[in-house]
PDB file of N, CA and C in Angstrom:
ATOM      1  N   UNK A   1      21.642 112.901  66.563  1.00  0.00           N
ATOM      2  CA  UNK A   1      22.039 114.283  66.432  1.00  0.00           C
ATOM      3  C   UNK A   1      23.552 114.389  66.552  1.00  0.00           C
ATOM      4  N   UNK A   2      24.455 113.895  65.685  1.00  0.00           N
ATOM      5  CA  UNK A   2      25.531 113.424  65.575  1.00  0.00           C
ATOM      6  C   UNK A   2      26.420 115.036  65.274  1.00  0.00           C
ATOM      7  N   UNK A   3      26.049 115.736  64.774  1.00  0.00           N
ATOM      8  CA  UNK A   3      26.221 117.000  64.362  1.00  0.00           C
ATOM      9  C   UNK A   3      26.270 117.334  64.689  1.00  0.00           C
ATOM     10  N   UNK A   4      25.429 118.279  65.957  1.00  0.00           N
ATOM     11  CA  UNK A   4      25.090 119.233  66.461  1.00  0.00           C
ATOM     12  C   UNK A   4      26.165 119.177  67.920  1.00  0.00           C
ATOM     13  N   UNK A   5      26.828 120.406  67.780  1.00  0.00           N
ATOM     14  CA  UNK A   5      28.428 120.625  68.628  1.00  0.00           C
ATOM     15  C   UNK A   5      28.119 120.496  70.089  1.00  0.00           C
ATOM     16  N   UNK A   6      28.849 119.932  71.131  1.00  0.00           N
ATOM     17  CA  UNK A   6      29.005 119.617  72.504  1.00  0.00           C
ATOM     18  C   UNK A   6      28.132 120.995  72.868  1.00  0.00           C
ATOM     19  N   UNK A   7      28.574 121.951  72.734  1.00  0.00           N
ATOM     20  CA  UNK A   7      27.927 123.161  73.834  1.00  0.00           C
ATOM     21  C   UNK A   7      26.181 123.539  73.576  1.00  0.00           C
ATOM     22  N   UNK A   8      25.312 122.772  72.307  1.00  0.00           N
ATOM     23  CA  UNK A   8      24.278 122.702  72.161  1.00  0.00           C
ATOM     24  C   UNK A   8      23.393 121.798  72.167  1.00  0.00           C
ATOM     25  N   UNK A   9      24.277 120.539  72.295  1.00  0.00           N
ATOM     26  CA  UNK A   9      23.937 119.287  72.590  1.00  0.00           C
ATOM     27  C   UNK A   9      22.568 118.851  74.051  1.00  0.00           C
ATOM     28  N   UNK A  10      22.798 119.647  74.722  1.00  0.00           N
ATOM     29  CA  UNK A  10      21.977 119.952  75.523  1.00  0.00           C
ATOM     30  C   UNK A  10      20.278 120.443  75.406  1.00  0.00           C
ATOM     31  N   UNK A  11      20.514 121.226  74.074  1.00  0.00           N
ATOM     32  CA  UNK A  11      19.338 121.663  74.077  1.00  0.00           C
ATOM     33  C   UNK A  11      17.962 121.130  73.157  1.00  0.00           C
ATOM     34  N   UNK A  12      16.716 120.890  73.470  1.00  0.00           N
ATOM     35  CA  UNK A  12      15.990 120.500  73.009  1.00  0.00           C
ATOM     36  C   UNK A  12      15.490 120.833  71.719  1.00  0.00           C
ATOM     37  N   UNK A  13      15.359 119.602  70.973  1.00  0.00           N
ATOM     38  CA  UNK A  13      14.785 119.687  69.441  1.00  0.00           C
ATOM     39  C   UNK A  13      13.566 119.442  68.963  1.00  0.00           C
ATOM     40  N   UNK A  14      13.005 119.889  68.217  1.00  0.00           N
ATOM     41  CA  UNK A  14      12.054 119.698  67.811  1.00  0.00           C
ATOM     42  C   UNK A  14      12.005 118.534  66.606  1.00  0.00           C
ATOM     43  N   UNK A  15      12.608 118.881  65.474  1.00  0.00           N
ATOM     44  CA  UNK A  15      13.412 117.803  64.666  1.00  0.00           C
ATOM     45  C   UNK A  15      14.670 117.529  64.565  1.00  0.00           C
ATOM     46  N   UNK A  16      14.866 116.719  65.442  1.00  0.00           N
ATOM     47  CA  UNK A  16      16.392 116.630  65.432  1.00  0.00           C
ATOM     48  C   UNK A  16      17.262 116.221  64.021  1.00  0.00           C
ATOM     49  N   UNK A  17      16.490 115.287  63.304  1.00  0.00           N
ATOM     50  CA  UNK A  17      17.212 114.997  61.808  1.00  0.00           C
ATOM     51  C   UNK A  17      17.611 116.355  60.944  1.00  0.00           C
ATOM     52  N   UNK A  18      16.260 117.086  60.915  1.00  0.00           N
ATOM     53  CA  UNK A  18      16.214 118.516  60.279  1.00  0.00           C
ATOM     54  C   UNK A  18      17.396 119.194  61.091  1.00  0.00           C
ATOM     55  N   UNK A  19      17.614 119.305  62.082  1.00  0.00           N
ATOM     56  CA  UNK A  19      19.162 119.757  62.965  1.00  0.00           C
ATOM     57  C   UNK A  19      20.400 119.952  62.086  1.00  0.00           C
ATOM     58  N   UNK A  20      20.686 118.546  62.168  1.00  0.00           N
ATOM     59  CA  UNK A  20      21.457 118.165  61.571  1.00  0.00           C
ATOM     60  C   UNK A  20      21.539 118.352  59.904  1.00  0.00           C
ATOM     61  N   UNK A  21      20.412 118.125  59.678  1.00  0.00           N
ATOM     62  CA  UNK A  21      20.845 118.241  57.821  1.00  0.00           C
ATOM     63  C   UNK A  21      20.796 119.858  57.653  1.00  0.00           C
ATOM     64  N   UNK A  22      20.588 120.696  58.996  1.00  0.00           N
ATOM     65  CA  UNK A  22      20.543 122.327  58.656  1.00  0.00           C
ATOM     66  C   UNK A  22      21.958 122.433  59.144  1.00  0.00           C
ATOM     67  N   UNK A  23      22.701 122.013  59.820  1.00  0.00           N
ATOM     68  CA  UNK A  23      23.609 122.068  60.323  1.00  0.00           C
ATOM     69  C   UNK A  23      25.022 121.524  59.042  1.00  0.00           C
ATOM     70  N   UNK A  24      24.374 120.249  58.548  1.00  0.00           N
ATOM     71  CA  UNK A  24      25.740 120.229  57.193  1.00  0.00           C
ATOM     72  C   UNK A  24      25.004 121.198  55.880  1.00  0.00           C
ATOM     73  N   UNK A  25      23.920 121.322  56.020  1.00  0.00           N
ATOM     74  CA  UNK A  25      24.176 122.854  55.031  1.00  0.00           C
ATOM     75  C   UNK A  25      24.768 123.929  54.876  1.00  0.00           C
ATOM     76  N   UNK A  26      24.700 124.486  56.463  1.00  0.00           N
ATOM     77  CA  UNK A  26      25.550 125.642  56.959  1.00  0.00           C
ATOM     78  C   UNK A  26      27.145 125.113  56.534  1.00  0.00           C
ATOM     79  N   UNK A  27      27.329 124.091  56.759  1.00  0.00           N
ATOM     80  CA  UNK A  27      29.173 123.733  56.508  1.00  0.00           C
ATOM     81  C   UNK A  27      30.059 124.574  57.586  1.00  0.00           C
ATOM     82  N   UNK A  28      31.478 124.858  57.200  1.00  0.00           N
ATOM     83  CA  UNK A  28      32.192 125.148  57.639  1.00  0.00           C
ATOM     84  C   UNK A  28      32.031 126.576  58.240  1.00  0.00           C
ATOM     85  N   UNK A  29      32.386 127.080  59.116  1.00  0.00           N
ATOM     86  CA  UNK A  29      31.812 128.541  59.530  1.00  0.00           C
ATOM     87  C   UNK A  29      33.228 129.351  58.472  1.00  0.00           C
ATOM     88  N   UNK A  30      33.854 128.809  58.109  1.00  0.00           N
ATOM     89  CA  UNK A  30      35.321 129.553  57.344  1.00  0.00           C
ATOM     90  C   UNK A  30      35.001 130.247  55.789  1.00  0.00           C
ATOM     91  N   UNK A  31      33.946 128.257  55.136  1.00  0.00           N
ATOM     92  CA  UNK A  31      33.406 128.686  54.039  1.00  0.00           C
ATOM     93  C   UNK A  31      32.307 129.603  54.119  1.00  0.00           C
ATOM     94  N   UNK A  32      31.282 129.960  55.571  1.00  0.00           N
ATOM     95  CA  UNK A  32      30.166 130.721  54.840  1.00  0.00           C
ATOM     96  C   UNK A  32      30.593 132.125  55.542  1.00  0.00           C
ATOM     97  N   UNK A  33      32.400 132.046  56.201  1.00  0.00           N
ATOM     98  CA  UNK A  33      32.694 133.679  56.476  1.00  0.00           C
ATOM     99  C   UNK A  33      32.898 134.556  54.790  1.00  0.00           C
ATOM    100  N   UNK A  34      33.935 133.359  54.317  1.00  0.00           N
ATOM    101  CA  UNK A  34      34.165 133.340  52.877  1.00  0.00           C
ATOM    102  C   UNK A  34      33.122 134.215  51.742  1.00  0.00           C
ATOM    103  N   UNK A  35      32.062 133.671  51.925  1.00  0.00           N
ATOM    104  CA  UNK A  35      30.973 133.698  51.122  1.00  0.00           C
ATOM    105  C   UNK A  35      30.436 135.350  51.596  1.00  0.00           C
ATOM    106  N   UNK A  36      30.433 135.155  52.678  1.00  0.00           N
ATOM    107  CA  UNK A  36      29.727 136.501  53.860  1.00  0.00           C
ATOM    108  C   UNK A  36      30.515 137.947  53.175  1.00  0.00           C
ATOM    109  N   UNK A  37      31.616 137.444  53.419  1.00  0.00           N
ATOM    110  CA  UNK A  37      33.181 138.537  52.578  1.00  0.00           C
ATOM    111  C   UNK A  37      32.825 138.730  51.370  1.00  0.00           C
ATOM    112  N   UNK A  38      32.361 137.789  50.522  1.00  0.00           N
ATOM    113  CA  UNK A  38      32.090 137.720  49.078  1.00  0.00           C
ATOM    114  C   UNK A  38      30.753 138.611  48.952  1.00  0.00           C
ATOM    115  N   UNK A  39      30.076 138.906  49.665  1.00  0.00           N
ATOM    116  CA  UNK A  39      28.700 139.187  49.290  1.00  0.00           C
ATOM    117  C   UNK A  39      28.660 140.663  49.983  1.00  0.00           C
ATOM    118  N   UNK A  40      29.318 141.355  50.782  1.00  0.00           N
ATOM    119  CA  UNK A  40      30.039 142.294  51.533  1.00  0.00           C
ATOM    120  C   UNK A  40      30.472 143.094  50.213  1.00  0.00           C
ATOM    121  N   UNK A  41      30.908 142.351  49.581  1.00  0.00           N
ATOM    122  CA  UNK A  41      31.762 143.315  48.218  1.00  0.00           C
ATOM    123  C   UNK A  41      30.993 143.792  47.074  1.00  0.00           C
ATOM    124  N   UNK A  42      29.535 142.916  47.090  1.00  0.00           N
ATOM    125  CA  UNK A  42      28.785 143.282  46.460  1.00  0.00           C
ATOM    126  C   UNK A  42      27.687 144.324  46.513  1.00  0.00           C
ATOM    127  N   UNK A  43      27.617 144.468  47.959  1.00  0.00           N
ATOM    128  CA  UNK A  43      26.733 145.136  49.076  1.00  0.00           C
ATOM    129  C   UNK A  43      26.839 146.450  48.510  1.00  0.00           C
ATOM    130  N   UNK A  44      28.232 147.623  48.248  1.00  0.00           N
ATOM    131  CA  UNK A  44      28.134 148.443  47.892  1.00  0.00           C
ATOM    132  C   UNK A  44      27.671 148.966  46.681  1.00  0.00           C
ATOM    133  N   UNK A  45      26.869 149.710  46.183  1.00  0.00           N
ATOM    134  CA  UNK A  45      26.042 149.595  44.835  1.00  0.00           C
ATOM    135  C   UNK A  45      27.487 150.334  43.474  1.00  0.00           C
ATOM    136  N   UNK A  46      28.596 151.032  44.376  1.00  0.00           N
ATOM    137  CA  UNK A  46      29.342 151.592  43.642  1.00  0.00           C
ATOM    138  C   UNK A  46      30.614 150.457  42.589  1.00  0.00           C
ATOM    139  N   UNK A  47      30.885 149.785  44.077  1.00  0.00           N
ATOM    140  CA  UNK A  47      31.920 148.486  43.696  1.00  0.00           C
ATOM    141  C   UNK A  47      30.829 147.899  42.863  1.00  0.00           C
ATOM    142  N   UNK A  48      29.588 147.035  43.140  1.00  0.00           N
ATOM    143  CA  UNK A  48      28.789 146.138  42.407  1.00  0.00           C
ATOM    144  C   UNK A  48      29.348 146.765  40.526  1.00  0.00           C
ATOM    145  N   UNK A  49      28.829 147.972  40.661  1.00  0.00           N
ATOM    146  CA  UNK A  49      28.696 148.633  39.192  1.00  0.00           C
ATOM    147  C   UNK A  49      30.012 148.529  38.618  1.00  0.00           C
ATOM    148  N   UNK A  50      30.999 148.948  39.236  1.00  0.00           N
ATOM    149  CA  UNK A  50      32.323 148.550  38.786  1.00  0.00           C
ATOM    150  C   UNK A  50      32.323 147.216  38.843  1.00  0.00           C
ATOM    151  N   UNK A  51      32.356 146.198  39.293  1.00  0.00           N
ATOM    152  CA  UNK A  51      32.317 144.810  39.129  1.00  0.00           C
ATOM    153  C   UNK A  51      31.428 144.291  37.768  1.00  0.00           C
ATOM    154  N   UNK A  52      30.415 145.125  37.261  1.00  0.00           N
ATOM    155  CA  UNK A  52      29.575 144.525  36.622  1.00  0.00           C
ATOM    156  C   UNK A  52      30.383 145.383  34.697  1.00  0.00           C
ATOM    157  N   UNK A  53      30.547 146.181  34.971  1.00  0.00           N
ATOM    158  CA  UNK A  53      31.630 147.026  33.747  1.00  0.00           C
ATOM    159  C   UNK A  53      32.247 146.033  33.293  1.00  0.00           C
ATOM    160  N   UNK A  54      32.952 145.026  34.440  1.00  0.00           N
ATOM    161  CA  UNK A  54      34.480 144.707  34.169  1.00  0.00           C
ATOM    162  C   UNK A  54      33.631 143.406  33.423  1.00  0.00           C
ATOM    163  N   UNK A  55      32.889 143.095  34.441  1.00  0.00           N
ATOM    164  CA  UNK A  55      32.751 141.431  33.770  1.00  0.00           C
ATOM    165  C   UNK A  55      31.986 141.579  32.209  1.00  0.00           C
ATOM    166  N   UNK A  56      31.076 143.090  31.868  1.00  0.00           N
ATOM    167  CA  UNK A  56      30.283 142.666  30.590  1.00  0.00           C
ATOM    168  C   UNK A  56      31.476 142.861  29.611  1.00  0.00           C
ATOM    169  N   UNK A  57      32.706 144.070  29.786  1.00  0.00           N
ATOM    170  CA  UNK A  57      33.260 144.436  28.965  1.00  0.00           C
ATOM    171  C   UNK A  57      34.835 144.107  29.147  1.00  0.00           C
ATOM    172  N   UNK A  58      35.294 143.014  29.867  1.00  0.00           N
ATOM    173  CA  UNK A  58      36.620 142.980  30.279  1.00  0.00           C
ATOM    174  C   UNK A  58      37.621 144.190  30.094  1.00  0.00           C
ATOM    175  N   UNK A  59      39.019 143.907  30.478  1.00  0.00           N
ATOM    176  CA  UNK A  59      39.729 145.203  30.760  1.00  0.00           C
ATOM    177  C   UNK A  59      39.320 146.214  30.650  1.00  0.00           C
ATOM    178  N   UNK A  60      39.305 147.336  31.641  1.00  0.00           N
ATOM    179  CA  UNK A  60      39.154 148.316  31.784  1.00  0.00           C
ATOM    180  C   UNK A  60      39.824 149.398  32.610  1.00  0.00           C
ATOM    181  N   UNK A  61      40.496 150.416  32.349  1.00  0.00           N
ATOM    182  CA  UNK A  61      41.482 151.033  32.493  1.00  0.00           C
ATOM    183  C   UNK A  61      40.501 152.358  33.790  1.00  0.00           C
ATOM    184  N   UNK A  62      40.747 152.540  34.886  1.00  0.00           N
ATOM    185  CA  UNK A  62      40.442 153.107  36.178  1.00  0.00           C
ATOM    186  C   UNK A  62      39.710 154.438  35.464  1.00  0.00           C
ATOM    187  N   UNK A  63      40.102 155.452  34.265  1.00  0.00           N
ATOM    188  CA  UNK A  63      39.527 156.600  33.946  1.00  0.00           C
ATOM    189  C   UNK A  63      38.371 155.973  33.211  1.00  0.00           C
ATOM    190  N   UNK A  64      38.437 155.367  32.588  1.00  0.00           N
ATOM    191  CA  UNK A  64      37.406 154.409  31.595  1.00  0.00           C
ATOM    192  C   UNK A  64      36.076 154.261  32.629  1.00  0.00           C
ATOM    193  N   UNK A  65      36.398 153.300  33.331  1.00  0.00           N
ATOM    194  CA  UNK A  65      35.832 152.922  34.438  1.00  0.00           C
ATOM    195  C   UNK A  65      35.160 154.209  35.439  1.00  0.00           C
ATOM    196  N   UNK A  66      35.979 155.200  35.717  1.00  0.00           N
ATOM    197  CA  UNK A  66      35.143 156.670  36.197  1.00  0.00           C
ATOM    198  C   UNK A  66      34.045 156.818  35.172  1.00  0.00           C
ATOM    199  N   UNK A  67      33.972 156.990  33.870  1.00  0.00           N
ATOM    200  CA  UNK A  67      33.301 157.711  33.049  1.00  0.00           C
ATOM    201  C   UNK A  67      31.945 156.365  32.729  1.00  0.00           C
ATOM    202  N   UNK A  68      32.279 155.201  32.489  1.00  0.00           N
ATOM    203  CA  UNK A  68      31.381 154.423  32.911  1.00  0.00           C
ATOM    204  C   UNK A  68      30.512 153.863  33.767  1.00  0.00           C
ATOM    205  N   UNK A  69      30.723 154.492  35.167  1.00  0.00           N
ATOM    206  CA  UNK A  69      29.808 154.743  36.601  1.00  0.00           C
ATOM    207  C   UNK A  69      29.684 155.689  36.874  1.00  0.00           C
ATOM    208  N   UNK A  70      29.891 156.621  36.344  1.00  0.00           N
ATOM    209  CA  UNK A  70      29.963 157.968  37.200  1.00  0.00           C
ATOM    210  C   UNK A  70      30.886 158.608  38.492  1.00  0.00           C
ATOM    211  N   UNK A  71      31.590 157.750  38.722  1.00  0.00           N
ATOM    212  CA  UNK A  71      32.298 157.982  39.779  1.00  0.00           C
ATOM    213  C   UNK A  71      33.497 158.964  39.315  1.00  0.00           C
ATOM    214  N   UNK A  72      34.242 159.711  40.117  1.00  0.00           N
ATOM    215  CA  UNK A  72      35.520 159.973  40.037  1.00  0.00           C
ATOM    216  C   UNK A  72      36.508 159.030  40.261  1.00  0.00           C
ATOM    217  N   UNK A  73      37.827 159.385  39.289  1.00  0.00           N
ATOM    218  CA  UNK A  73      39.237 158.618  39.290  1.00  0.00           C
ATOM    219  C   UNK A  73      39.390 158.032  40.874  1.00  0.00           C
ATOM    220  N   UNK A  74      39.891 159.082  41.733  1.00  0.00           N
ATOM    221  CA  UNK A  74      40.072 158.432  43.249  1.00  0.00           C
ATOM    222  C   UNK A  74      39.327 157.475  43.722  1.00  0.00           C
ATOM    223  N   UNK A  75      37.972 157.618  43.763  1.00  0.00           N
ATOM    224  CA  UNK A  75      36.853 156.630  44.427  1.00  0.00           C
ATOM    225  C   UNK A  75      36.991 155.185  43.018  1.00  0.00           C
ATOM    226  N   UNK A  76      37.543 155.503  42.304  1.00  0.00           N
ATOM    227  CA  UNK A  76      37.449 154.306  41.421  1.00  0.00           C
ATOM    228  C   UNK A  76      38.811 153.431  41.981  1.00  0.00           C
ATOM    229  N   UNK A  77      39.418 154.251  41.860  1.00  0.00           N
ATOM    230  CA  UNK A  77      40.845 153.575  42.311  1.00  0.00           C
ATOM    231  C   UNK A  77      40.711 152.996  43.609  1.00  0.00           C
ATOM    232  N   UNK A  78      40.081 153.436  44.521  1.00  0.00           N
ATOM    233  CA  UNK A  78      40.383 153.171  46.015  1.00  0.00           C
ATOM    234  C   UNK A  78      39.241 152.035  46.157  1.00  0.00           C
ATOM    235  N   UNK A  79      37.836 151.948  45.734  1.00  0.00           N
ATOM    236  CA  UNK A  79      37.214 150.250  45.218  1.00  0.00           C
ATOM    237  C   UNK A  79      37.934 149.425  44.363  1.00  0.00           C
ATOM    238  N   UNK A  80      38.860 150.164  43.802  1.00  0.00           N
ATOM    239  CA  UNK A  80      39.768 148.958  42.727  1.00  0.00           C
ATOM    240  C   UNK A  80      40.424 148.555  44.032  1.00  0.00           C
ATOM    241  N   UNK A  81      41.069 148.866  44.885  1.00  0.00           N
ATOM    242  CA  UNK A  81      42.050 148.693  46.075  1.00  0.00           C
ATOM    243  C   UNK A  81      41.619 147.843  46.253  1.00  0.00           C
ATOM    244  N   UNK A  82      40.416 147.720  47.288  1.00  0.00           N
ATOM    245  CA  UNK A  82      39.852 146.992  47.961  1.00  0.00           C
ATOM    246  C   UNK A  82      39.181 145.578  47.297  1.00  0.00           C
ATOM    247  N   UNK A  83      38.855 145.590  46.053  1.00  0.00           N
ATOM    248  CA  UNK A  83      38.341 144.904  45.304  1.00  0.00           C
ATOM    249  C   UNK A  83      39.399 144.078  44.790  1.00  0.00           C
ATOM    250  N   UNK A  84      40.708 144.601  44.592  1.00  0.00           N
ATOM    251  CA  UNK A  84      42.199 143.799  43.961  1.00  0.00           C
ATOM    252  C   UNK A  84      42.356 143.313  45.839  1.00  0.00           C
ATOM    253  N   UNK A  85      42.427 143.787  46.395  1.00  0.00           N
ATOM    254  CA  UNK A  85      43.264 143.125  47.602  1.00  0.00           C
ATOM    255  C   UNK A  85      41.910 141.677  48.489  1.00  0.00           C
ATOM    256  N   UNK A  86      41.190 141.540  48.161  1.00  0.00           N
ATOM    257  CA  UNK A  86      39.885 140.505  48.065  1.00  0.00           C
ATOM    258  C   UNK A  86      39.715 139.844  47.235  1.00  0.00           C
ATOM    259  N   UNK A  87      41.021 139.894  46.278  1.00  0.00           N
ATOM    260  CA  UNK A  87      41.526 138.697  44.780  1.00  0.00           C
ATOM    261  C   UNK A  87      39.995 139.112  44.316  1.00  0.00           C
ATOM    262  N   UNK A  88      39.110 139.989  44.578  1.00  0.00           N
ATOM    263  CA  UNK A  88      37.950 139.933  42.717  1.00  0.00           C
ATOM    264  C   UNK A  88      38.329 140.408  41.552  1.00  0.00           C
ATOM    265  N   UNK A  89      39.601 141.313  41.766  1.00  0.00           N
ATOM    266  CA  UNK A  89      40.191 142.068  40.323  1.00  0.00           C
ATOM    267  C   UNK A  89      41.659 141.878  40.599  1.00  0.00           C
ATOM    268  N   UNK A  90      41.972 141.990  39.028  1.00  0.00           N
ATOM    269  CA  UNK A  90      43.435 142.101  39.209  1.00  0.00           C
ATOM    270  C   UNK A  90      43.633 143.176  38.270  1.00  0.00           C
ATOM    271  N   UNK A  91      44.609 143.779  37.993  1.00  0.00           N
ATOM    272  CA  UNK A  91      44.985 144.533  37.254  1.00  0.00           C
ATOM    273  C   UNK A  91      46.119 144.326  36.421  1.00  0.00           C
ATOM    274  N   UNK A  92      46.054 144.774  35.352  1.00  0.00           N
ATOM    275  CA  UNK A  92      47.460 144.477  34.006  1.00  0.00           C
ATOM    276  C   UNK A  92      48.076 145.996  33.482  1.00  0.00           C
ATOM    277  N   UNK A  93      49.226 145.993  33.738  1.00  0.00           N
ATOM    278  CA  UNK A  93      49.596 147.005  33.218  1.00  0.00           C
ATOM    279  C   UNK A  93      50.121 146.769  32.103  1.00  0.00           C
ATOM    280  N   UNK A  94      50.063 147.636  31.241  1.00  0.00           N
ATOM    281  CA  UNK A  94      50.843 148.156  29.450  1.00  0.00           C
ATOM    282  C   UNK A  94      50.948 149.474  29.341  1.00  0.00           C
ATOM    283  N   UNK A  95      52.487 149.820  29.406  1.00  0.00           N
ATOM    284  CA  UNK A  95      52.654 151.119  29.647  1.00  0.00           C
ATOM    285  C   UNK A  95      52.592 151.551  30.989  1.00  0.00           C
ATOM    286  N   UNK A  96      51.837 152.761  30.991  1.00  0.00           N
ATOM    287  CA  UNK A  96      51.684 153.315  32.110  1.00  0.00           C
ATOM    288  C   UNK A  96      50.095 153.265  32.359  1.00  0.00           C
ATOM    289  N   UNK A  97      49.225 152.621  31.384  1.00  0.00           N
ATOM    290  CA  UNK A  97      47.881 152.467  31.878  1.00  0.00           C
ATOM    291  C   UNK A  97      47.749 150.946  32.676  1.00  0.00           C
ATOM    292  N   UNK A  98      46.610 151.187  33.725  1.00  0.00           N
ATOM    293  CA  UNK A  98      46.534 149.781  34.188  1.00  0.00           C
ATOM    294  C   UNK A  98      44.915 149.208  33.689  1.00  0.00           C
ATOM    295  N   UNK A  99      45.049 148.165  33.438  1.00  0.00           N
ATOM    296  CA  UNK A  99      43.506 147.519  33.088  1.00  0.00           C
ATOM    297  C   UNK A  99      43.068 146.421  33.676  1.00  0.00           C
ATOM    298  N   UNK A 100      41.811 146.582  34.583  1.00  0.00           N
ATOM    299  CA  UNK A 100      41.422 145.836  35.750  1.00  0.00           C
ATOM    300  C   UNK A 100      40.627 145.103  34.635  1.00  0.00           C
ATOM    301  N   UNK A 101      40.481 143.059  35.269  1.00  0.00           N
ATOM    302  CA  UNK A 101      39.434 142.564  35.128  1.00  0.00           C
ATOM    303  C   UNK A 101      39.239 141.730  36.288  1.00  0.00           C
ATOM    304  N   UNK A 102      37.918 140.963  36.006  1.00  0.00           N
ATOM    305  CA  UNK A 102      37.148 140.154  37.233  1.00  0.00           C
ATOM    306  C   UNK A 102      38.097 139.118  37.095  1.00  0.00           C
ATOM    307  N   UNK A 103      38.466 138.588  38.048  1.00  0.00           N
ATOM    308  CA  UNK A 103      39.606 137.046  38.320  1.00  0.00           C
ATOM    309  C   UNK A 103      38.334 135.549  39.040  1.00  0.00           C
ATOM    310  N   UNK A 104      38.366 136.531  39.929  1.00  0.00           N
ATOM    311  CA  UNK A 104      36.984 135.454  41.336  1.00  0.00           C
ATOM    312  C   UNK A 104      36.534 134.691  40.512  1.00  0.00           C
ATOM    313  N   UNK A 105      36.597 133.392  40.423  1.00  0.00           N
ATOM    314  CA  UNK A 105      35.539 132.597  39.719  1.00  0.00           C
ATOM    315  C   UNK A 105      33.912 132.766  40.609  1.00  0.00           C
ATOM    316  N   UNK A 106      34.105 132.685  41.875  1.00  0.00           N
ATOM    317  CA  UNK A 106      33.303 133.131  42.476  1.00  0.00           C
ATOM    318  C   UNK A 106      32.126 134.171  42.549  1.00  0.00           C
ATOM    319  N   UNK A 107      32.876 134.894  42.328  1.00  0.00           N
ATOM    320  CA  UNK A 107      32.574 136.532  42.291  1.00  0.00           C
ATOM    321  C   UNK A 107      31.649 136.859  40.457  1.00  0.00           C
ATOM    322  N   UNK A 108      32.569 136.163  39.947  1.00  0.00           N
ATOM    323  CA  UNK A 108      32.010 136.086  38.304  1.00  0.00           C
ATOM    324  C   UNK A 108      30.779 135.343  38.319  1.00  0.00           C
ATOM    325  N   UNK A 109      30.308 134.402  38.915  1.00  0.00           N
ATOM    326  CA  UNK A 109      29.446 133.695  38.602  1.00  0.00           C
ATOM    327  C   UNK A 109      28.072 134.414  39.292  1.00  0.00           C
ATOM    328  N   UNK A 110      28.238 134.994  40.583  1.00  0.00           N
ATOM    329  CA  UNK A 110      27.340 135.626  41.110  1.00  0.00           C
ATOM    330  C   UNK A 110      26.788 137.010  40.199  1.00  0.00           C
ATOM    331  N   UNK A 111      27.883 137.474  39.560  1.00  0.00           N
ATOM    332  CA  UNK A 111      27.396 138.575  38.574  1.00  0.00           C
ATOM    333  C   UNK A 111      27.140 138.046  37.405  1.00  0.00           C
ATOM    334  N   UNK A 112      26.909 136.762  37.016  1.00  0.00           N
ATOM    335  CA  UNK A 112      26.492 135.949  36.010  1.00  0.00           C
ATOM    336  C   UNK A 112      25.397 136.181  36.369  1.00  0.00           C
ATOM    337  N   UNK A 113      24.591 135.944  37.678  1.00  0.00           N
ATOM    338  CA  UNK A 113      23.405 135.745  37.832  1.00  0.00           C
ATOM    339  C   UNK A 113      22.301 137.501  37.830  1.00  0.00           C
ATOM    340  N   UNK A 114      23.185 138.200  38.097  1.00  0.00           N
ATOM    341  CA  UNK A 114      23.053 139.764  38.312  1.00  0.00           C
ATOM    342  C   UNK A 114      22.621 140.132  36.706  1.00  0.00           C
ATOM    343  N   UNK A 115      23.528 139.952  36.035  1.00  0.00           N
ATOM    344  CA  UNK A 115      23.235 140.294  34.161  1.00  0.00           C
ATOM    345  C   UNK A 115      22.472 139.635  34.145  1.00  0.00           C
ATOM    346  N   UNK A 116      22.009 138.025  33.913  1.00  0.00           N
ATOM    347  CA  UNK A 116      20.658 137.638  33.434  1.00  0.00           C
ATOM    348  C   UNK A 116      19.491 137.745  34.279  1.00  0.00           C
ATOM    349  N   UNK A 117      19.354 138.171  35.460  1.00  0.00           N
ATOM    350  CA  UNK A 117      18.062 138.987  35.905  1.00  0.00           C
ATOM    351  C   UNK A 117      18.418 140.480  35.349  1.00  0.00           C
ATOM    352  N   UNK A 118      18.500 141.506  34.836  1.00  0.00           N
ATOM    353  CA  UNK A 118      18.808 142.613  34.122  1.00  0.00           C
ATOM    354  C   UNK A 118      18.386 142.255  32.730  1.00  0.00           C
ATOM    355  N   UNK A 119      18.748 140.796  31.899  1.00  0.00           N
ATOM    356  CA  UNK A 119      18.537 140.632  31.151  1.00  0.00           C
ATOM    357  C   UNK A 119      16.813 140.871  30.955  1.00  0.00           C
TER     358      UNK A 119
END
């Protein structure tokens, strides 16, 4: 039980191999805060829908994006916030319009999986 950290080391196993191989699944507690954050962003059904706009139809400009969820301008903008500052979107400006798309390779692939169950 080579794995399993000093302060639990103590405690009795039932399978100790299984311990351990549950223990390098889990990995790093950094990568599955990472992931935890990642899935947090998806949690809201408003961001999800905006996330899912961007990835079927790339760029998309914040009023665009209201009229395609239903949301209002502000609440679009202020999940764009939060969603650009969590690197899943970035935004491009031309002119004075800005046009968000999905960046996250991460983030893209999980809504890969979102469209083909929809499919």
């Amino acid at each position: 039980m080579h794995l399993v950290p000093a302060d639990r080391a103590d405690r009795r196993t039932i399978d100790g191999h299984r311990v351990c191989e549950a223990i390098a699944a889990i990995g790093e507690p950094g990568h599955v805060r990472a992931w935890a954050d990642c899935f947090s962003l998806l949690a809201d059904p408003k961001r999800l829908a905006l996330l899912l706009a961007l990835h079927r139809t790339g760029p998309l400009a914040v009023s665009d994006l209201a009229i395609a969820t239903g949301m209002n301008d502000p609440a679009v903008s202020q999940a764009l916030r939060l969603l650009r500052a969590a690197g899943a979107v970035e935004g491009e400006k031309a002119g004075r319009v800005v046009r968000y798309r999905v960046v996250d390779a991460g983030v893209r692939k999980l809504l890969d999986h979102c469209v083909a169950d929809a499919g």
